[in-house]
PDB file of N, CA and C in Angstrom:
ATOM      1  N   UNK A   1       0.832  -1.193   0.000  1.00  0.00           N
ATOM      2  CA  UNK A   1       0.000   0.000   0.000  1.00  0.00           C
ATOM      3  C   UNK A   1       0.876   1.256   0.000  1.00  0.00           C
ATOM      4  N   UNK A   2       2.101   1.362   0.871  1.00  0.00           N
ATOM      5  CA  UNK A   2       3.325   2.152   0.918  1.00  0.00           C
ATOM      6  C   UNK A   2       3.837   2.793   0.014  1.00  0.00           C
ATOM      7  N   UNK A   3       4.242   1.560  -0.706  1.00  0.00           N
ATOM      8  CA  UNK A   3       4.831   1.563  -1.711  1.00  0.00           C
ATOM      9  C   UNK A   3       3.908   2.498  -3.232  1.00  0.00           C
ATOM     10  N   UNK A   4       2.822   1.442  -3.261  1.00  0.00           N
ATOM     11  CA  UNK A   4       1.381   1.869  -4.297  1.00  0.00           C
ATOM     12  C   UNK A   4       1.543   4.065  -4.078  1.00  0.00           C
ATOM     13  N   UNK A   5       1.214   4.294  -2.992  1.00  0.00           N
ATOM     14  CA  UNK A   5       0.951   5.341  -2.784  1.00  0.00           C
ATOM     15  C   UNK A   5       2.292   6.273  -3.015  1.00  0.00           C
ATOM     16  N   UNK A   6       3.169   5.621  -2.929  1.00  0.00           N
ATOM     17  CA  UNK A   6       4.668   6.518  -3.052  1.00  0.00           C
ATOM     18  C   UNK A   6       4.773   6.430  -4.675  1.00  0.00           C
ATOM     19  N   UNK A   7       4.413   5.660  -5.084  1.00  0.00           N
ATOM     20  CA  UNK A   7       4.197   5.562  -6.994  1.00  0.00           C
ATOM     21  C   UNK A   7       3.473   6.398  -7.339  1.00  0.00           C
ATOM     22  N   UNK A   8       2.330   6.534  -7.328  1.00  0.00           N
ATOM     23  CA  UNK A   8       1.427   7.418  -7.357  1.00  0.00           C
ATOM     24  C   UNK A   8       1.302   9.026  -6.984  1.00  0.00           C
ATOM     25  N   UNK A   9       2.604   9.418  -6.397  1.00  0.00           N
ATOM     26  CA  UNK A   9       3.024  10.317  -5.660  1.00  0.00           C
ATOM     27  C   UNK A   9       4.235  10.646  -6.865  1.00  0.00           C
ATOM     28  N   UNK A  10       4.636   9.967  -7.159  1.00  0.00           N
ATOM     29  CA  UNK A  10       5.990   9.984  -7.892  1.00  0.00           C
ATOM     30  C   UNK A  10       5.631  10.866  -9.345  1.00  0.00           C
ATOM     31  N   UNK A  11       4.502  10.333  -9.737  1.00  0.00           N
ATOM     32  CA  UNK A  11       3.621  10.975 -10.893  1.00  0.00           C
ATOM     33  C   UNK A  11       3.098  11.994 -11.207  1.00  0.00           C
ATOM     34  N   UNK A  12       3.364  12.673 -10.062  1.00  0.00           N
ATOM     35  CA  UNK A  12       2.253  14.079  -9.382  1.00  0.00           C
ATOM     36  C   UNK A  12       3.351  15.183 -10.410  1.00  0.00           C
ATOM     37  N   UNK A  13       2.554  16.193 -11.007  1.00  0.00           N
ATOM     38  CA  UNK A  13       3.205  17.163 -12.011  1.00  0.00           C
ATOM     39  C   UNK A  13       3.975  18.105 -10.372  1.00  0.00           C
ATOM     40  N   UNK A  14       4.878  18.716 -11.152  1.00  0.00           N
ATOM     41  CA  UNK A  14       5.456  19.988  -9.749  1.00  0.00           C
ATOM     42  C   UNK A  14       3.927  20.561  -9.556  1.00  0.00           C
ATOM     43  N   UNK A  15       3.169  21.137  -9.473  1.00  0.00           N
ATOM     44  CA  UNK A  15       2.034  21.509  -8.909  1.00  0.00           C
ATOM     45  C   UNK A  15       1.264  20.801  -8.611  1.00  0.00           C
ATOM     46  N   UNK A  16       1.029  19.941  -9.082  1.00  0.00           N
ATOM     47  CA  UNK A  16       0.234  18.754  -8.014  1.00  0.00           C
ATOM     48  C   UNK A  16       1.153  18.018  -6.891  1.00  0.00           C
ATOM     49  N   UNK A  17       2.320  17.659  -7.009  1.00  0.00           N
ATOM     50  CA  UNK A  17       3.177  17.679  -5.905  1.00  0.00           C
ATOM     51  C   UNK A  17       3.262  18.669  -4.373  1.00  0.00           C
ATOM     52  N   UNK A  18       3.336  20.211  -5.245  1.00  0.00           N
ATOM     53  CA  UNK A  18       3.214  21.110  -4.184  1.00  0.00           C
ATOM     54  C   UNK A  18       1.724  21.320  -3.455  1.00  0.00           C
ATOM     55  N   UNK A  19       0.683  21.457  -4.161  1.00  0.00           N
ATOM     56  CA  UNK A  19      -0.597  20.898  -4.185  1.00  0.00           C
ATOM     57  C   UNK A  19      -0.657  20.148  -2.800  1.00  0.00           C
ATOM     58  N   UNK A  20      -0.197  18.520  -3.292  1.00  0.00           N
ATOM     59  CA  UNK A  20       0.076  17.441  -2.387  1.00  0.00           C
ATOM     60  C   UNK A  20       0.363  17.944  -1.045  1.00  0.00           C
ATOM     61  N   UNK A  21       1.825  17.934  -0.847  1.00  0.00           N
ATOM     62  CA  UNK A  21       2.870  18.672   0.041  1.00  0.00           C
ATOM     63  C   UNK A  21       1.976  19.895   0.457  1.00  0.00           C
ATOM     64  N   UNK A  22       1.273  20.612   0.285  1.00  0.00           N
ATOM     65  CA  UNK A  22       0.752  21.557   1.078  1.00  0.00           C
ATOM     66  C   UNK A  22      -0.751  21.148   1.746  1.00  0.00           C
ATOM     67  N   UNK A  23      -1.481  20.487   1.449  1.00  0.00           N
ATOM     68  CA  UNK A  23      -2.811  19.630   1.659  1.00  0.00           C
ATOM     69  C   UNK A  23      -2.075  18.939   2.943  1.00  0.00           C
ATOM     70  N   UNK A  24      -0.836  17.645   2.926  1.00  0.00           N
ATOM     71  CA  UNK A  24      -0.194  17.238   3.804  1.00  0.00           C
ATOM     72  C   UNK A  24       0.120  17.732   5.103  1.00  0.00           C
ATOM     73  N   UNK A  25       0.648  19.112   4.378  1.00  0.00           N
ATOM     74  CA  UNK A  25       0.836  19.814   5.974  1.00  0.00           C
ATOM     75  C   UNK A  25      -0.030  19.986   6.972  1.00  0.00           C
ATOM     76  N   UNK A  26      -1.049  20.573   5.896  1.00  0.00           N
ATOM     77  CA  UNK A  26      -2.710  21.551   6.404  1.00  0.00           C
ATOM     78  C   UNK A  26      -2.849  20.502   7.469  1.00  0.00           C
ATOM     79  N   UNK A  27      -2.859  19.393   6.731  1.00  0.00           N
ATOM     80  CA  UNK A  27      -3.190  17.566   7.525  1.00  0.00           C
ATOM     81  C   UNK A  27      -2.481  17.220   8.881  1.00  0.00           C
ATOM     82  N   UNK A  28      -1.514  17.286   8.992  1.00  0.00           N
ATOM     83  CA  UNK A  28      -0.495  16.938   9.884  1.00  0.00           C
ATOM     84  C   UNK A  28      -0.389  18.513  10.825  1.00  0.00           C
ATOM     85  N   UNK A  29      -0.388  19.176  10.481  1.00  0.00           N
ATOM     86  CA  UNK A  29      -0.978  20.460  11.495  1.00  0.00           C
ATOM     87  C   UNK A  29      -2.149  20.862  11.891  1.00  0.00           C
ATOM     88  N   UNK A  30      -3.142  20.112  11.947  1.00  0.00           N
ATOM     89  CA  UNK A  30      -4.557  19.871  11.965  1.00  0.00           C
ATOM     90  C   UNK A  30      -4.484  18.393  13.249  1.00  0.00           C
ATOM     91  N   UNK A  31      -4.123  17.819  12.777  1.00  0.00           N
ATOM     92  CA  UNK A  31      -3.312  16.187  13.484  1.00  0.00           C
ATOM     93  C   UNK A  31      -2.817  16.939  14.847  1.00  0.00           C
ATOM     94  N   UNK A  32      -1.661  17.461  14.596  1.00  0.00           N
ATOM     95  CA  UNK A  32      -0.914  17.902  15.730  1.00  0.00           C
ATOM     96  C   UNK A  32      -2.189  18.768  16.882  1.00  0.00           C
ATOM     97  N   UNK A  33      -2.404  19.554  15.712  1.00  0.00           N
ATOM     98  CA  UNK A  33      -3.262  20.379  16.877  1.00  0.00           C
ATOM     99  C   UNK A  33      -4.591  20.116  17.654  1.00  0.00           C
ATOM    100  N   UNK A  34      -5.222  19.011  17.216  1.00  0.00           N
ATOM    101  CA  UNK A  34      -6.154  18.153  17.515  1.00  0.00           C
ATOM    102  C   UNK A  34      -5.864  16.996  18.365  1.00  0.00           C
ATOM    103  N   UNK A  35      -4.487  16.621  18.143  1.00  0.00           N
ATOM    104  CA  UNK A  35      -4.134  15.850  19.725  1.00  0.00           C
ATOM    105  C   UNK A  35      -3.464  16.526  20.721  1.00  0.00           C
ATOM    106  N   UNK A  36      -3.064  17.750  20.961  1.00  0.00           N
ATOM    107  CA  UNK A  36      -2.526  18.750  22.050  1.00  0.00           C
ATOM    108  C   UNK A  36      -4.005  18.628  22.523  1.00  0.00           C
ATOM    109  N   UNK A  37      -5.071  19.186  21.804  1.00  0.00           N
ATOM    110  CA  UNK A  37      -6.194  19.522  22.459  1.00  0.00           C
ATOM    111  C   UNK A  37      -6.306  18.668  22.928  1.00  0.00           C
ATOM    112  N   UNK A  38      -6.768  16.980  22.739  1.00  0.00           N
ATOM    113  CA  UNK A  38      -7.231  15.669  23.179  1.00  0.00           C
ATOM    114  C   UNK A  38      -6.420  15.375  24.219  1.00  0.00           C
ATOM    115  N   UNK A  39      -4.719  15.674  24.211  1.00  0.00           N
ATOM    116  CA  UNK A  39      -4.278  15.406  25.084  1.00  0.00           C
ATOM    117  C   UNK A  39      -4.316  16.086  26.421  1.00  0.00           C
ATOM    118  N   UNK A  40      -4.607  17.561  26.403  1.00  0.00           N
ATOM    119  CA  UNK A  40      -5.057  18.832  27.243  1.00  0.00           C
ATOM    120  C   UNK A  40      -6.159  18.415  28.519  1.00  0.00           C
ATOM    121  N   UNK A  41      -7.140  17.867  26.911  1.00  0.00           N
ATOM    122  CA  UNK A  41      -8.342  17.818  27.850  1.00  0.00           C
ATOM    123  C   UNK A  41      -8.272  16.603  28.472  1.00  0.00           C
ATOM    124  N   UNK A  42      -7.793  15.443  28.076  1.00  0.00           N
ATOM    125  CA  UNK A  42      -7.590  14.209  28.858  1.00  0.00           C
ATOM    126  C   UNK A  42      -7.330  14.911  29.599  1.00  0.00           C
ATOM    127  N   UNK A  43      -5.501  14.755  29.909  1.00  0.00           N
ATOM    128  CA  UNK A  43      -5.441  15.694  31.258  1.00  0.00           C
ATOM    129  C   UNK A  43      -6.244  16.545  32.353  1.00  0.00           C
ATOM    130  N   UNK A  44      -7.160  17.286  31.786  1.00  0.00           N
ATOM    131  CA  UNK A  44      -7.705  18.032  32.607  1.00  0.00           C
ATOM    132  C   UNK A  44      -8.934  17.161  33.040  1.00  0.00           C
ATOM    133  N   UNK A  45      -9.482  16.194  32.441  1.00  0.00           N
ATOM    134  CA  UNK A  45     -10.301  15.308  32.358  1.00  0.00           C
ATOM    135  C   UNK A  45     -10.173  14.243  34.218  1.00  0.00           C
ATOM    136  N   UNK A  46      -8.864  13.687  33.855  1.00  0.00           N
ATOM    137  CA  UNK A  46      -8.515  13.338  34.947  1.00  0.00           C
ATOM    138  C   UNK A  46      -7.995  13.797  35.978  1.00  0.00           C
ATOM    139  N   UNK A  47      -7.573  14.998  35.953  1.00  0.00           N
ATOM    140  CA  UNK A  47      -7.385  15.308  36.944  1.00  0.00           C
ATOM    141  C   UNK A  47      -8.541  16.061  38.139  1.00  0.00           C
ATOM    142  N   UNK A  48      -9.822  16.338  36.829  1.00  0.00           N
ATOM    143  CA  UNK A  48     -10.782  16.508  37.770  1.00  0.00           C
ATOM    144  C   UNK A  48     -11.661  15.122  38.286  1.00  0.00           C
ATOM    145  N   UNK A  49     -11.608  14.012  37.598  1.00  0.00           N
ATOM    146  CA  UNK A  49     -12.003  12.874  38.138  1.00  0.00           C
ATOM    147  C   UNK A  49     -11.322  12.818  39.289  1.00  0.00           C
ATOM    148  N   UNK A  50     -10.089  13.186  39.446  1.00  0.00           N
ATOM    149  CA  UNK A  50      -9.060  12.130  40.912  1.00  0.00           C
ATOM    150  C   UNK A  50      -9.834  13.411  41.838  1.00  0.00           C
ATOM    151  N   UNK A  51     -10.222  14.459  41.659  1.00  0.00           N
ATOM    152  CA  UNK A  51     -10.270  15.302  42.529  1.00  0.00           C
ATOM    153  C   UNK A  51     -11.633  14.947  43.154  1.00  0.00           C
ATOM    154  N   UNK A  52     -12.384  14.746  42.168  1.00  0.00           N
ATOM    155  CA  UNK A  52     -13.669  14.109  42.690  1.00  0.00           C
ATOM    156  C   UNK A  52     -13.566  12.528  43.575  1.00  0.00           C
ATOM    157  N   UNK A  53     -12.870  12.137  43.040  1.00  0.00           N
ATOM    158  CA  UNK A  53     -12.923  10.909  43.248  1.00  0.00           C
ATOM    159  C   UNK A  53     -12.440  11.178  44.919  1.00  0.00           C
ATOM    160  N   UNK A  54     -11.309  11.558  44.919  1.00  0.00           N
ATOM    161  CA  UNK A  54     -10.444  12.055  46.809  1.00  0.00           C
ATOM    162  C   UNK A  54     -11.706  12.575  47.381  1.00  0.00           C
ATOM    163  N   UNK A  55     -12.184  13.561  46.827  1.00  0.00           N
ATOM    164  CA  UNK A  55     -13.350  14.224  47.598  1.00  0.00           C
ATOM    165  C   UNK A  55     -14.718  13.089  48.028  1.00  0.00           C
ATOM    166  N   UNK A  56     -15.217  12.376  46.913  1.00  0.00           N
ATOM    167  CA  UNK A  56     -15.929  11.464  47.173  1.00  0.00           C
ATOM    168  C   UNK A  56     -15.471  10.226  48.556  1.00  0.00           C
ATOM    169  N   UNK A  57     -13.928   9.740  48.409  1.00  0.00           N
ATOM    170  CA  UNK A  57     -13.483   9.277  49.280  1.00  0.00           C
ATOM    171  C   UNK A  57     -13.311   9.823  50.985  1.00  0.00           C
ATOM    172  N   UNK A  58     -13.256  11.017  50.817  1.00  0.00           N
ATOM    173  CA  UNK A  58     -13.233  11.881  52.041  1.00  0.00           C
ATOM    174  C   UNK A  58     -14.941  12.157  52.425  1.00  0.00           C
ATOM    175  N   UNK A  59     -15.459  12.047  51.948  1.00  0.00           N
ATOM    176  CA  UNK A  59     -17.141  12.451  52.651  1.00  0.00           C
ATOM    177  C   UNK A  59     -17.604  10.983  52.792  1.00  0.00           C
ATOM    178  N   UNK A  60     -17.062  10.062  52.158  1.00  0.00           N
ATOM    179  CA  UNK A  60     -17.774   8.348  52.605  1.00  0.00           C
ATOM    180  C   UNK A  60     -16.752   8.192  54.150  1.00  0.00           C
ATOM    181  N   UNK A  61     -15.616   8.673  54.412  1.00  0.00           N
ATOM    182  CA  UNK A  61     -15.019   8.562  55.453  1.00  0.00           C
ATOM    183  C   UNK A  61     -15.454   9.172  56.588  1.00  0.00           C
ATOM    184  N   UNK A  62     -16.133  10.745  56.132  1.00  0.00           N
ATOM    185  CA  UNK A  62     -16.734  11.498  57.330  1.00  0.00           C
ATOM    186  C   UNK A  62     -17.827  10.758  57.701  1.00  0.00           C
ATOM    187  N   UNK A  63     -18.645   9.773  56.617  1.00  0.00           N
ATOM    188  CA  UNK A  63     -19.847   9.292  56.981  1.00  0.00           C
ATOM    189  C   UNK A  63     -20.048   8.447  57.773  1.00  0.00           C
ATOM    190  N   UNK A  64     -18.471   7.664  57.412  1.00  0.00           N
ATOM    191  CA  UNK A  64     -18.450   6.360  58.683  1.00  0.00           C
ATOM    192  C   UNK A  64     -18.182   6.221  59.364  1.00  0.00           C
ATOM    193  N   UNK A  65     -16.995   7.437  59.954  1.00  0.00           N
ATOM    194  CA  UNK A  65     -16.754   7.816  60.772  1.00  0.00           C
ATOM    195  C   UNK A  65     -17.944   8.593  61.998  1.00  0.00           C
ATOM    196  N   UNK A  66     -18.822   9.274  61.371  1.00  0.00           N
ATOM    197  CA  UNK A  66     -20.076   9.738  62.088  1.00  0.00           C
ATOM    198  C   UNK A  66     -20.897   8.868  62.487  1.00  0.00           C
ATOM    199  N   UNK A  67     -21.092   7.366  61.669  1.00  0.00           N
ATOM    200  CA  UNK A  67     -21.751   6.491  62.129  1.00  0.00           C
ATOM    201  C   UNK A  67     -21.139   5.682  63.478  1.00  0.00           C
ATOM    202  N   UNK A  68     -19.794   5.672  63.125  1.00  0.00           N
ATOM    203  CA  UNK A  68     -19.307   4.797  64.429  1.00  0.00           C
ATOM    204  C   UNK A  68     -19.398   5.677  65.382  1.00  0.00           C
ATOM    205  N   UNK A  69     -20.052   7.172  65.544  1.00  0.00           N
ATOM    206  CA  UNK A  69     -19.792   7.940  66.360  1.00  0.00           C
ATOM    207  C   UNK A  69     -20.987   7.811  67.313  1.00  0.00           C
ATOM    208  N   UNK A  70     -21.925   7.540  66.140  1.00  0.00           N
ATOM    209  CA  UNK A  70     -23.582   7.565  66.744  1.00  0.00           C
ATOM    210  C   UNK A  70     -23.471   6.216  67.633  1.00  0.00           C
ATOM    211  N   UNK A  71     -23.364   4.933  66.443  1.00  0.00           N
ATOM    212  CA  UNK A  71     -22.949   3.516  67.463  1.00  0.00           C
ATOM    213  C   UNK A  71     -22.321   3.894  68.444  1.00  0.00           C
ATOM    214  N   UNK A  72     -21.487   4.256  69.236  1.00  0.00           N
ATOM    215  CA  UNK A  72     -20.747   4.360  70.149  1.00  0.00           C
ATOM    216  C   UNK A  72     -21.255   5.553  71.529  1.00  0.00           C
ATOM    217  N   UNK A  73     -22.188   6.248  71.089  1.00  0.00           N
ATOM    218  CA  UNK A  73     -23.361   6.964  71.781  1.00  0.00           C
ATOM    219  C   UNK A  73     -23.700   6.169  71.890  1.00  0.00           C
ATOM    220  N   UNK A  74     -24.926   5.382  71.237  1.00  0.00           N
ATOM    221  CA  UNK A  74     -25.813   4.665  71.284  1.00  0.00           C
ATOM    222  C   UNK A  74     -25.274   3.222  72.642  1.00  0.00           C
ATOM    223  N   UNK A  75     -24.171   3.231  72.798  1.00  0.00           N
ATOM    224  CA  UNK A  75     -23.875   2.258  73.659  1.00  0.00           C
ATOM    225  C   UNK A  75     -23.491   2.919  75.128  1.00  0.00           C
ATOM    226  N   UNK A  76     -23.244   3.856  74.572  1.00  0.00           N
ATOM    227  CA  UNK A  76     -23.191   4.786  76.241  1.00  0.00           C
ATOM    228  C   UNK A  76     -24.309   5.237  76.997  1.00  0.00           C
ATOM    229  N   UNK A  77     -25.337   5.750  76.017  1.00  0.00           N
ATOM    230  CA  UNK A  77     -26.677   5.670  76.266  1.00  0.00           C
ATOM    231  C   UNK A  77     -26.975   4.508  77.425  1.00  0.00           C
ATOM    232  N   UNK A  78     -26.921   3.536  76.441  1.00  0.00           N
ATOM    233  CA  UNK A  78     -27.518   2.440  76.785  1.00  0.00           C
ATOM    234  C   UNK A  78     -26.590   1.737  78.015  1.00  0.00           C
ATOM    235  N   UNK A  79     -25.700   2.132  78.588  1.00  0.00           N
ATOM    236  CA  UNK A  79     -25.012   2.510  79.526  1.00  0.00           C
ATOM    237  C   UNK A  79     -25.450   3.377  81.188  1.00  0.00           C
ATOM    238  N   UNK A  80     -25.780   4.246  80.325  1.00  0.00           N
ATOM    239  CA  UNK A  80     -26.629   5.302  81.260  1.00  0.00           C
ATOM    240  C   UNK A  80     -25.409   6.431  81.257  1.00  0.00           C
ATOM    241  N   UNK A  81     -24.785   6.849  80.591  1.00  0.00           N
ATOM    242  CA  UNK A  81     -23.713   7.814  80.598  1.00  0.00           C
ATOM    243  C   UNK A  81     -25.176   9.019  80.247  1.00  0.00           C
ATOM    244  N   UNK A  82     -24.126  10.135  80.716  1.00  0.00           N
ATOM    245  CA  UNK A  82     -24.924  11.157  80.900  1.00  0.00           C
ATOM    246  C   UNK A  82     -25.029  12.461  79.353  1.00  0.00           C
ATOM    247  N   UNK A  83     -26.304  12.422  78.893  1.00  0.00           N
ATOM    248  CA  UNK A  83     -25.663  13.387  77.100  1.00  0.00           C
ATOM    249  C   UNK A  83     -24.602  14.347  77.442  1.00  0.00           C
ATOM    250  N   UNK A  84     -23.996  15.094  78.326  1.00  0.00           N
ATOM    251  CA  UNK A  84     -23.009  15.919  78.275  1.00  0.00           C
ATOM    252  C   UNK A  84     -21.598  15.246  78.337  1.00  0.00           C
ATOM    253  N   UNK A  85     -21.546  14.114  78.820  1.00  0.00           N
ATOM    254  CA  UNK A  85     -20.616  12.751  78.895  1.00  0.00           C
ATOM    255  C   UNK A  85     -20.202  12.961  77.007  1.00  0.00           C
ATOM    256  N   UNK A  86     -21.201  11.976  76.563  1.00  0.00           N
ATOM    257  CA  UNK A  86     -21.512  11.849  75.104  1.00  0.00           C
ATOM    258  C   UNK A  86     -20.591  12.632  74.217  1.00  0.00           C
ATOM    259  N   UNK A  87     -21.348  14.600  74.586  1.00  0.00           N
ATOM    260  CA  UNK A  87     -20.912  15.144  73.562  1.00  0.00           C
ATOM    261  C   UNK A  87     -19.984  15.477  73.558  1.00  0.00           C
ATOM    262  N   UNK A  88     -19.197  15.730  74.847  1.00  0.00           N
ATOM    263  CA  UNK A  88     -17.897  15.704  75.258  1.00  0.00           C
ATOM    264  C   UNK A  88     -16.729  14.896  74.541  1.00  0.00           C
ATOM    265  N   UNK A  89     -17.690  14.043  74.732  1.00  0.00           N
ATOM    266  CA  UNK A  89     -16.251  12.726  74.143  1.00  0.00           C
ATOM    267  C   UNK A  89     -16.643  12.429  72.576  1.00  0.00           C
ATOM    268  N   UNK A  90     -17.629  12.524  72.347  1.00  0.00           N
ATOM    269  CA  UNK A  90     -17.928  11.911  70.588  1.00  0.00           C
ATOM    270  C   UNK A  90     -17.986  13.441  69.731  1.00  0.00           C
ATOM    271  N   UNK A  91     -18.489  14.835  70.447  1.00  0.00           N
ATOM    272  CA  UNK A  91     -18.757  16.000  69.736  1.00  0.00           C
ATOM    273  C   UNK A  91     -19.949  16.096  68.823  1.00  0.00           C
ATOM    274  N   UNK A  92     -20.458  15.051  69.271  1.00  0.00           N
ATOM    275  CA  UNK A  92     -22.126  15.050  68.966  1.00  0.00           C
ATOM    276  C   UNK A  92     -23.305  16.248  68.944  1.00  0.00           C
ATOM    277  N   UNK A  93     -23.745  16.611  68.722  1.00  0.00           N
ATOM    278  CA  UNK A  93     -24.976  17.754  69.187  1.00  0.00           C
ATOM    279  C   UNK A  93     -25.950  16.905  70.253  1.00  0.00           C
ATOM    280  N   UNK A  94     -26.568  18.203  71.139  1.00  0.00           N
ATOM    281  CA  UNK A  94     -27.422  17.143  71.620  1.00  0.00           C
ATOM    282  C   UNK A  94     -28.433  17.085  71.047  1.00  0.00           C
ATOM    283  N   UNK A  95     -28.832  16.953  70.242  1.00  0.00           N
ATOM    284  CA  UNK A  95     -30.294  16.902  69.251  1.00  0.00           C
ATOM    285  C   UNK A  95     -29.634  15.680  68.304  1.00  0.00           C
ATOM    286  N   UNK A  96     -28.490  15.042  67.829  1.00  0.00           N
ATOM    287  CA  UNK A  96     -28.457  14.187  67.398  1.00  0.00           C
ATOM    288  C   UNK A  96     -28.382  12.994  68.750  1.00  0.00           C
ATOM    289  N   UNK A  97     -28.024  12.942  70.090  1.00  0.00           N
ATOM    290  CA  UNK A  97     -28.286  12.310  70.794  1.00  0.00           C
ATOM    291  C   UNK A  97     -29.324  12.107  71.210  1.00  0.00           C
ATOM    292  N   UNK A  98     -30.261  12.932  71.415  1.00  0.00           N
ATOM    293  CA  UNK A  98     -31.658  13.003  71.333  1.00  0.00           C
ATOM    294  C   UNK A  98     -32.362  11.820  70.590  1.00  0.00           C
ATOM    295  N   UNK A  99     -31.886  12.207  69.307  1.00  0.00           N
ATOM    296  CA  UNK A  99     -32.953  11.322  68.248  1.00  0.00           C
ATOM    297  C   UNK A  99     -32.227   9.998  68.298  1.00  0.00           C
ATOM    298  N   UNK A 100     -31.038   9.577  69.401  1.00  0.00           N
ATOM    299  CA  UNK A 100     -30.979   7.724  68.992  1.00  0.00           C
ATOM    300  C   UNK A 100     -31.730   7.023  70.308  1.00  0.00           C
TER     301      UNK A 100
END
């Protein structure tokens, strides 16, 4: 096919050559500048995924962390510890101690 096309190329009058050779460029600088962009935006692509992604990871941590907070009321409660005990030590509100 290489080859075919380099024959076929070979044939080209000086103005259809330059013709050629200038169409080529347009091509290959069109190329270039269309994967800077692709590559740009990848980039920027992922780097706002990881940011989301950390952030997503950090609020499932506050969540479970808040849950083991409530469990762990919930057993002091059930203890008989006193809600100012509670918020003291877990930093609970007392309106979320309230409602377990």
């Amino acid at each position: 096919k290489q080859l075919f096309e380099t024959a076929e190329i070979a044939k080209f009058t000086p103005t259809e050559r330059l013709d050629y050779e200038e169409s080529l460029k347009i091509y290959r600088d069109l190329y270039s500048t269309f994967k800077t962009k692709y590559n740009k935006g990848f980039a920027k692509g992922l780097k706002q995924g990881e940011k989301i992604g950390i952030e997503k990871g950090r609020e499932e941590e506050r969540t479970k962390a808040h849950q083991e907070k409530l469990d762990m009321a919930i057993k002091m409660k059930t203890d008989g510890m006193p809600n100012e005990i509670i918020i003291k030590y877990l930093g609970l509100t007392l309106n979320e101690i309230e409602k377990l």
